[in-house]
C-alpha atoms as a PDB file:
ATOM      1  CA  UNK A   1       0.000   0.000   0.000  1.00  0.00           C
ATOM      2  CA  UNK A   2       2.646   2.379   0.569  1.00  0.00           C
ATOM      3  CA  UNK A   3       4.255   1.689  -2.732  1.00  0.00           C
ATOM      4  CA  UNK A   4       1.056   2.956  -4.471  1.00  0.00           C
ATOM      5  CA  UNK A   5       0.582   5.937  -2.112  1.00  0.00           C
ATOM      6  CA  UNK A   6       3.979   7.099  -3.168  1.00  0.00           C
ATOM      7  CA  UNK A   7       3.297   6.656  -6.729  1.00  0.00           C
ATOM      8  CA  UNK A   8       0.542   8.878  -6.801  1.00  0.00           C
ATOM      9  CA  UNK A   9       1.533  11.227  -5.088  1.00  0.00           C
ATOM     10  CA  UNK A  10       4.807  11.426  -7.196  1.00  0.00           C
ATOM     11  CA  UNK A  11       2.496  11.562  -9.943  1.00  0.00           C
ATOM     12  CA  UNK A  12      -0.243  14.428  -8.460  1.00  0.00           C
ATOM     13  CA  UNK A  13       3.466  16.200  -8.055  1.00  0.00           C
ATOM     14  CA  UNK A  14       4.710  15.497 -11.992  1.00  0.00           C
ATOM     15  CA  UNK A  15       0.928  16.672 -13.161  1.00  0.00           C
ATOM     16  CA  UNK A  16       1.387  19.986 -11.022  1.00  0.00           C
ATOM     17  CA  UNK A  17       4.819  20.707 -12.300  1.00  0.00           C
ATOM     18  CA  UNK A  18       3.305  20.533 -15.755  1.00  0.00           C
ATOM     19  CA  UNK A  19       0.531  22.391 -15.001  1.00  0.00           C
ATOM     20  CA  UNK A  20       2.785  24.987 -13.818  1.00  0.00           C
ATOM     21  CA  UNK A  21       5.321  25.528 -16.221  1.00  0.00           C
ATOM     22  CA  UNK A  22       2.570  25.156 -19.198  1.00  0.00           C
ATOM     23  CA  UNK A  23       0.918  28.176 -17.488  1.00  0.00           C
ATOM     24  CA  UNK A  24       3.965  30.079 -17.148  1.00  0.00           C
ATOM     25  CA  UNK A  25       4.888  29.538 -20.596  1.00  0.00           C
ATOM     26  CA  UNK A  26       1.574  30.810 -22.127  1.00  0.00           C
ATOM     27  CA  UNK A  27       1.809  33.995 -20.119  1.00  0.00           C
ATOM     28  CA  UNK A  28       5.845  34.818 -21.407  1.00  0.00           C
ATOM     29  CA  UNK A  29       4.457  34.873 -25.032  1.00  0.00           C
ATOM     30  CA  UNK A  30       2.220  37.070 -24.176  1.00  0.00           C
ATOM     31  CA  UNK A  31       3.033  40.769 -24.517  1.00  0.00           C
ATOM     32  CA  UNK A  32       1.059  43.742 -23.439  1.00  0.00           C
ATOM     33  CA  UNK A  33      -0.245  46.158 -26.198  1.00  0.00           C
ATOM     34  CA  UNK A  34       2.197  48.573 -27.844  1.00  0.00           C
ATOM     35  CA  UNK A  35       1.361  51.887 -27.982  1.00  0.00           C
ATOM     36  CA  UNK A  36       4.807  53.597 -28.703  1.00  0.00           C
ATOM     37  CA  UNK A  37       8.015  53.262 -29.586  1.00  0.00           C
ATOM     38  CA  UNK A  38      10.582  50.878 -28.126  1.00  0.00           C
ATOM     39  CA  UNK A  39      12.772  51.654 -25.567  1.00  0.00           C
ATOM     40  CA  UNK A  40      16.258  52.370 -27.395  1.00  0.00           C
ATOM     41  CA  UNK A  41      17.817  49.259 -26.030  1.00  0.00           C
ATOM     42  CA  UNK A  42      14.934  47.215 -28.193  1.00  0.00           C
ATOM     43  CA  UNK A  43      16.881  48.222 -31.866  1.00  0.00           C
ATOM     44  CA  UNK A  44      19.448  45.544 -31.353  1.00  0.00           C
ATOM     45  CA  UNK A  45      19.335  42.941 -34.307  1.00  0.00           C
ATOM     46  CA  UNK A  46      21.375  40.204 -36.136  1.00  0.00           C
ATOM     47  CA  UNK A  47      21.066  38.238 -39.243  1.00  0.00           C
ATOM     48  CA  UNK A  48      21.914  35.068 -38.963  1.00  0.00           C
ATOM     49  CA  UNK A  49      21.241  33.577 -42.319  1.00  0.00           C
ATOM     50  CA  UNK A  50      20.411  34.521 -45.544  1.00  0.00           C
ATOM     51  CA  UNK A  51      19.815  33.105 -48.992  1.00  0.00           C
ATOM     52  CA  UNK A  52      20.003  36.317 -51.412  1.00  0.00           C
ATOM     53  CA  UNK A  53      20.661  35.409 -55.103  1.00  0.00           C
ATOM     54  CA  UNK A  54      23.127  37.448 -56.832  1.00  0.00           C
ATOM     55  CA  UNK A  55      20.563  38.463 -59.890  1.00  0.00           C
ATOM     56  CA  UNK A  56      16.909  39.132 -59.952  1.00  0.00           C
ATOM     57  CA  UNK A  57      15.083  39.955 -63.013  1.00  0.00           C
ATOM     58  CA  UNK A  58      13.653  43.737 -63.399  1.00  0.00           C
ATOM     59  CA  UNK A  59      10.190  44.179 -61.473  1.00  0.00           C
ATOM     60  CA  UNK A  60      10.785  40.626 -60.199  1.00  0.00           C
ATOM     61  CA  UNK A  61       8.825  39.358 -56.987  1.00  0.00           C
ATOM     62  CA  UNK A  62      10.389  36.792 -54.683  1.00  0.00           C
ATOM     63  CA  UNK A  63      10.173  35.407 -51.004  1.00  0.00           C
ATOM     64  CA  UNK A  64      13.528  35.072 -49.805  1.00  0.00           C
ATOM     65  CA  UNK A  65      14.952  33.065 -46.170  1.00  0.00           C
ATOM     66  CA  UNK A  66      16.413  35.527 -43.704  1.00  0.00           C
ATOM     67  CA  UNK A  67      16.714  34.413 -40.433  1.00  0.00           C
ATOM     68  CA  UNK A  68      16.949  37.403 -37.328  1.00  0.00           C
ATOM     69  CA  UNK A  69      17.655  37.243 -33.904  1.00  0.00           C
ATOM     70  CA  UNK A  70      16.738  39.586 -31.386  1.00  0.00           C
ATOM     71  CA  UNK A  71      19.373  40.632 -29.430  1.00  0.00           C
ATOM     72  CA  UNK A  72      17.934  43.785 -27.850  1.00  0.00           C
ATOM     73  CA  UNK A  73      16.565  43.487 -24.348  1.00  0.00           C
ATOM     74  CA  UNK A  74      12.575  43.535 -25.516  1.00  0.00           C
ATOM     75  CA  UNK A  75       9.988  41.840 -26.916  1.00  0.00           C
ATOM     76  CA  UNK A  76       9.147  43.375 -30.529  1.00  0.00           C
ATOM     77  CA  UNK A  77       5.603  43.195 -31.088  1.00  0.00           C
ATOM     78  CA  UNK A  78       4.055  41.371 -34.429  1.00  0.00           C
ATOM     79  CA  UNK A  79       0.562  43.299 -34.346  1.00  0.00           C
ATOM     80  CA  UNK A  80      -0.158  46.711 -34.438  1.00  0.00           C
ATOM     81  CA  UNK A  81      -1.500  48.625 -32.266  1.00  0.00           C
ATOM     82  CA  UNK A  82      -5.634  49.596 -32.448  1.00  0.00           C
ATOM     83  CA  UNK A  83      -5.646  51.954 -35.177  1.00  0.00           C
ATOM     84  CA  UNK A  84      -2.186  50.739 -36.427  1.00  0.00           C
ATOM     85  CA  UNK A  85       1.316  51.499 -36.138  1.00  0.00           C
ATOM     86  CA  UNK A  86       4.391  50.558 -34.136  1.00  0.00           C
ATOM     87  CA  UNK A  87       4.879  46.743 -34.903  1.00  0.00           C
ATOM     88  CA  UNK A  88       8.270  45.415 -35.533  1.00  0.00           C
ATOM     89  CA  UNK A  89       8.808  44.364 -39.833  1.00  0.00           C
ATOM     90  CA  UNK A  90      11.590  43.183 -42.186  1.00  0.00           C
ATOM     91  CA  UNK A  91      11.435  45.434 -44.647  1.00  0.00           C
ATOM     92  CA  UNK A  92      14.459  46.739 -47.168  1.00  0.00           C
ATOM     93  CA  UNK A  93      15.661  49.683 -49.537  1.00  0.00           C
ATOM     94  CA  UNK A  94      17.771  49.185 -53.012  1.00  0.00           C
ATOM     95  CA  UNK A  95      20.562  51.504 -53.476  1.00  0.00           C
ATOM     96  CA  UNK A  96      22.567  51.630 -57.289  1.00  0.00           C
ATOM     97  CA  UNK A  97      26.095  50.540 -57.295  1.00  0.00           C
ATOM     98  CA  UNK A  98      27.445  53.576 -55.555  1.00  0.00           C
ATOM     99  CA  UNK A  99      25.103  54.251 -52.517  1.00  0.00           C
ATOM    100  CA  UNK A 100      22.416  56.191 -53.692  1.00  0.00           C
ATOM    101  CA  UNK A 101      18.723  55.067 -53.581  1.00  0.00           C
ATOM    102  CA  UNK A 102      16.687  53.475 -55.844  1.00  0.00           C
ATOM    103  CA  UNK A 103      13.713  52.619 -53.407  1.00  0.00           C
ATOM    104  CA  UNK A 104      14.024  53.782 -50.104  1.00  0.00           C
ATOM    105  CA  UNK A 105      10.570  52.098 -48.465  1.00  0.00           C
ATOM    106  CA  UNK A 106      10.531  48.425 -49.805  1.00  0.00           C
ATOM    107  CA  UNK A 107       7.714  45.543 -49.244  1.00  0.00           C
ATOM    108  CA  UNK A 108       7.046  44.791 -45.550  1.00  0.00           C
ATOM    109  CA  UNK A 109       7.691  41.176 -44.143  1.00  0.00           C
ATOM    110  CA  UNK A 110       5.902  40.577 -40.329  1.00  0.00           C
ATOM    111  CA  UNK A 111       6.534  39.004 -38.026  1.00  0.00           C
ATOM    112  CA  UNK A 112       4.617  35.785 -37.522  1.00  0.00           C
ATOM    113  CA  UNK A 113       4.348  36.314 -34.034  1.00  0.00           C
ATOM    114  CA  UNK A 114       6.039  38.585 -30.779  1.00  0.00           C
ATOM    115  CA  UNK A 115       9.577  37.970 -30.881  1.00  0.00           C
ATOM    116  CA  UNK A 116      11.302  37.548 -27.198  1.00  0.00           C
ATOM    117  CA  UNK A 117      14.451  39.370 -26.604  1.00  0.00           C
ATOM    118  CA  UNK A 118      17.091  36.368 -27.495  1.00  0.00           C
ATOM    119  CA  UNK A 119      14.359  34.303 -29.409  1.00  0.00           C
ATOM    120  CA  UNK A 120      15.529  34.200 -33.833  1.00  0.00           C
ATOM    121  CA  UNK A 121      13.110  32.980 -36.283  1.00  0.00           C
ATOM    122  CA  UNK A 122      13.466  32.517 -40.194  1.00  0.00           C
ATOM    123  CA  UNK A 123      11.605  34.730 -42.387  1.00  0.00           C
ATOM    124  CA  UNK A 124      10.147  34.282 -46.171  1.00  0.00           C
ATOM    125  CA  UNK A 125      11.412  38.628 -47.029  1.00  0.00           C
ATOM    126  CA  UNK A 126       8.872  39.730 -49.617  1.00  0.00           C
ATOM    127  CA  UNK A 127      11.065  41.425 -51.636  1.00  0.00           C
ATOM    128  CA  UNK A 128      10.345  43.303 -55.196  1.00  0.00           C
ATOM    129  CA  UNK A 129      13.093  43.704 -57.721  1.00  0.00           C
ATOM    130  CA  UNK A 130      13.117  47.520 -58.916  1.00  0.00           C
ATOM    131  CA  UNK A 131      12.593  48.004 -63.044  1.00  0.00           C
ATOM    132  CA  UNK A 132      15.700  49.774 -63.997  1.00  0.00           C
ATOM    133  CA  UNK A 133      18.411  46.729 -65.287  1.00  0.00           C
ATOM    134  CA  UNK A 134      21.991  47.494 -63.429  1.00  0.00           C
ATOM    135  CA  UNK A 135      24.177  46.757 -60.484  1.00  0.00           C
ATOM    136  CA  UNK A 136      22.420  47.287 -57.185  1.00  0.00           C
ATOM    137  CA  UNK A 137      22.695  46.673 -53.242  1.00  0.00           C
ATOM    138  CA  UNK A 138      19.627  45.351 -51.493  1.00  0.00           C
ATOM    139  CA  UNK A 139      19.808  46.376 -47.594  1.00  0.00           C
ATOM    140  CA  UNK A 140      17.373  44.674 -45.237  1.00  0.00           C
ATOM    141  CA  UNK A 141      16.894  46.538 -42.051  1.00  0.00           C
ATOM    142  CA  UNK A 142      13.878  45.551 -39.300  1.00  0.00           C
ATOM    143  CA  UNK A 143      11.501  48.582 -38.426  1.00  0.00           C
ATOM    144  CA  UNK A 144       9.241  50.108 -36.306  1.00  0.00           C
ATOM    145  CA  UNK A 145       6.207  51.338 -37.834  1.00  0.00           C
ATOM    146  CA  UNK A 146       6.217  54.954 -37.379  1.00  0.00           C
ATOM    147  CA  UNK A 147       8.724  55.246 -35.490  1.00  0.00           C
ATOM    148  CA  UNK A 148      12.006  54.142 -36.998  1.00  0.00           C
ATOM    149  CA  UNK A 149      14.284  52.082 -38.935  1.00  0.00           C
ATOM    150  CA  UNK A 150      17.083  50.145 -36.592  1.00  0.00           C
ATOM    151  CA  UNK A 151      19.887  50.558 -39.041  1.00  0.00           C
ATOM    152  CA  UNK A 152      19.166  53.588 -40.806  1.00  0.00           C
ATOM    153  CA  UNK A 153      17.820  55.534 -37.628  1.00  0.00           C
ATOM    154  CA  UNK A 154      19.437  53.631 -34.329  1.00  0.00           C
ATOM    155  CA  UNK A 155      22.461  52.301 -35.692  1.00  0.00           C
ATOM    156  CA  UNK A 156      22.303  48.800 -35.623  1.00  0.00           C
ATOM    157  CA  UNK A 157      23.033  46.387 -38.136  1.00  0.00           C
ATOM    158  CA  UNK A 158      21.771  45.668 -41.917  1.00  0.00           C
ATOM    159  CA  UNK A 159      22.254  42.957 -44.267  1.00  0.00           C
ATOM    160  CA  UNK A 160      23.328  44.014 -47.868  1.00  0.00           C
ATOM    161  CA  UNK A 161      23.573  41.854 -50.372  1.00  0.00           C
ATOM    162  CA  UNK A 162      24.912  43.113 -54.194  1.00  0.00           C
ATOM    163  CA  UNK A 163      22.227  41.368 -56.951  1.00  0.00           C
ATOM    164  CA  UNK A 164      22.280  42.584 -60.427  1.00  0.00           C
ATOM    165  CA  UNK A 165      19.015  43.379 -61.594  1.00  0.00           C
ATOM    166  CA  UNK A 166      19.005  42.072 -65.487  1.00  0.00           C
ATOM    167  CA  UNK A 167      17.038  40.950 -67.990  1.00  0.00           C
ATOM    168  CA  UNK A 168      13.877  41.867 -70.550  1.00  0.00           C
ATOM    169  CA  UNK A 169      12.707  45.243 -68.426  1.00  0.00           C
ATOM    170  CA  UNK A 170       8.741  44.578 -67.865  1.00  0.00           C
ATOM    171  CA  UNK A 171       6.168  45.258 -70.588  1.00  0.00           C
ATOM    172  CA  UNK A 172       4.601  47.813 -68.969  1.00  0.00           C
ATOM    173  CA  UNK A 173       7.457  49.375 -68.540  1.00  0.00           C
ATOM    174  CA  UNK A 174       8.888  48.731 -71.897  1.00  0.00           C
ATOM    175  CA  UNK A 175       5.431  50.457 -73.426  1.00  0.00           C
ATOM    176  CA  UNK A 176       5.956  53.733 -71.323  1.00  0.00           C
ATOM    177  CA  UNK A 177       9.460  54.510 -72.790  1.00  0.00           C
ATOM    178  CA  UNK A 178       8.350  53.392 -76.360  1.00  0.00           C
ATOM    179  CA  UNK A 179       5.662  56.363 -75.809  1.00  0.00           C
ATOM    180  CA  UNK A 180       8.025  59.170 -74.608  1.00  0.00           C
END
């Protein structure tokens, strides 16, 4: 009898220790709602992997793998707040060859959920070749909706990549400069 009385109650104890850290890890995904911008210790990111081609043809659309890690000190948040504004995105800019911009405020990626200070996940970047053939530098940054862009406004760091855009430009394109 005592053997069994020990058994369940080592078992009542497993089933409370699960009970317990299940509930604890529901409520650390959970973040409150953001209705601001991040504390300046938040802008803190790094790419760990990425699979950029080196060519893209003009106008082209692709989903590319870019896996970020958080390495500021808080959550960034993956919704908006009501009324929008201030989640956390992938997003990029093209520059030409020698720095100068060619789109500044490229497609948005989100993220698929809050992303915990420490926590990486991998990303499919929506990303939208510009129209003009030549050599250019695509520059992924993460950003705060209205608020800022880490690398461009806070300093941290950016993945660029050089990928010649080339090939047939677009027909639409191609019937706008047969106009002029």
């Amino acid at each position: 009898m005592k053997k069994s009385a020990s058994a369940i109650l080592g078992l009542f104890l497993l089933i409370v220790l699960f009970l317990i850290t299940s509930s604890c890890k529901g409520k650390e995904q959970k973040s409150a709602p953001v209705s601001g911008p991040l504390p300046e210790t938040a802008y803190f990111v790094e790419f760990v992997e990425s699979q950029i081609p080196t060519t893209l043809k003009p106008g082209e659309f692709r989903k590319l793998p870019i896996t970020i890690k958080n390495i500021g000190d808080t959550t960034w948040p993956h919704q908006p707040k009501p009324g929008g504004g201030y989640e956390v995105n992938l997003a990029y800019h093209w520059l030409d060859d020698k720095g100068n911009v060619i789109i500044w405020d490229g497609e948005r990626t989100p993220l698929p959920f809050d992303l915990l200070s420490g926590a990486q996940v991998t990303l499919e970047a929506n990303v939208r070749a510009p129209e003009t053939p030549g050599k250019s530098r695509l520059q992924f940054q993460m950003v705060q909706e209205l608020v800022a862009w880490f690398g461009d406004d806070k300093g941290a760091d950016t993945l660029t990549a050089n990928v010649e855009i080339k090939g047939p430009v677009p027909a639409k394109k191609a019937e706008k400069k047969e106009e002029e």
